[in-house]
Every structure is written in structure tokens, then in C-alpha cells.
Protein backbone atom coordinates (compact mmCIF):
# COMPACT_ATOMS: atom_id res chain seq x y z
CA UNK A 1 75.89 49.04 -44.27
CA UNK A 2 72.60 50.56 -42.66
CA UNK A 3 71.04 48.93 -39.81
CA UNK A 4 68.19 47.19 -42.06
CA UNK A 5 70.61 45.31 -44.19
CA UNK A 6 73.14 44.18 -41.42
CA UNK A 7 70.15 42.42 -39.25
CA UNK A 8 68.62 40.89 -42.42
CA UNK A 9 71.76 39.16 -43.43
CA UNK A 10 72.10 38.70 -39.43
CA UNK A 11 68.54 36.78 -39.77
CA UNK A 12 69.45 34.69 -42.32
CA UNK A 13 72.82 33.87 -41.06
CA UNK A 14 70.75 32.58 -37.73
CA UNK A 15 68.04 30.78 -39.93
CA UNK A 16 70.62 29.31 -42.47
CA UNK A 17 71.98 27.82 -38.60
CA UNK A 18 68.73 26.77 -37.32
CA UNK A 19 68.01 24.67 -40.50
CA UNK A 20 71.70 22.96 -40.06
CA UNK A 21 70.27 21.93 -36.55
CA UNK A 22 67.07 20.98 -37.31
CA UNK A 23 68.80 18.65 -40.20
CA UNK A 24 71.49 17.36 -37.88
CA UNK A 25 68.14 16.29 -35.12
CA UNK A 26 66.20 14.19 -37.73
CA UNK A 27 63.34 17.14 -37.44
CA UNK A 28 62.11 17.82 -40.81
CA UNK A 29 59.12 19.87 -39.95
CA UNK A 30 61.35 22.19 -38.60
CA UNK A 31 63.57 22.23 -41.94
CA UNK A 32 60.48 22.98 -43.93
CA UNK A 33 59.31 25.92 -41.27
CA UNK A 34 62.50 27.52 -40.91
CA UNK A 35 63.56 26.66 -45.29
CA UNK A 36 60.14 28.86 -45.64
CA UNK A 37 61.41 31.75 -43.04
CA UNK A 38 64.92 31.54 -45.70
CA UNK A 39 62.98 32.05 -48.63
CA UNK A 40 61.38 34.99 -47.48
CA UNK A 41 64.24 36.36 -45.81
CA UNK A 42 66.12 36.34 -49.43
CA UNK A 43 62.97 37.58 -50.86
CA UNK A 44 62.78 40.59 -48.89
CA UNK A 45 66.66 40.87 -49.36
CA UNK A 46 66.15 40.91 -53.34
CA UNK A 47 62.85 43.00 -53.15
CA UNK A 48 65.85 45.88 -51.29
CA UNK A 49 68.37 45.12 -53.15
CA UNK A 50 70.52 43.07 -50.20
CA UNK A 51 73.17 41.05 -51.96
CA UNK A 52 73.15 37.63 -49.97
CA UNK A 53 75.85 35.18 -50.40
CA UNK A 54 75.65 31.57 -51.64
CA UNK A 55 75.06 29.46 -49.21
CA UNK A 56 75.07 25.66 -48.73
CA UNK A 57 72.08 25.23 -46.63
């Protein structure tokens, strides 16, 4: 795995996290920003060909 793919799925491990804690402190502005950061993480991921696994964010 090349460095590009290992900190992407490193970035969306940390986001998929952030968006658990947001949820879990009642802040849902901070669900939406970082659920936007996701989507373009796994857009970038798909636009390189990154498989990402399912998640249950």
C-alpha cells in the first residue's frame, strides 16, 4: 500500500471517529461538517481507485 492510500483510509478512519463524537455530544453541525469531509474523502478514494470498507457511521 503506497503512502497516498494508507493516509486516505487513515483520514477517513479519523473522520468516520470524529462524526461518532460529534453524534455522541448532541453537535449536529459538526456531523454535517465532518459527514461532508467523509463524502469527499470516499470520493477522492473512488476517483483513485482506494477500496474503502463499509462502515457504520
Amino acid at each position: 500500500m503506497d503512502a497516498f492510500t494508507t493516509g486516505l483510509l487513515q483520514r477517513i478512519k479519523a473522520t468516520e471517529s470524529d462524526i461518532t463524537r460529534a453524534r455522541d455530544e448532541g453537535d449536529d453541525f459538526l456531523v454535517e461538517v465532518e459527514q461532508a469531509e467523509l463524502d469527499d474523502l470516499h470520493r477522492l478514494a473512488a476517483e483513485h481507485g482506494v477500496e474503502v470498507g463499509v462502515t457504520s457511521v
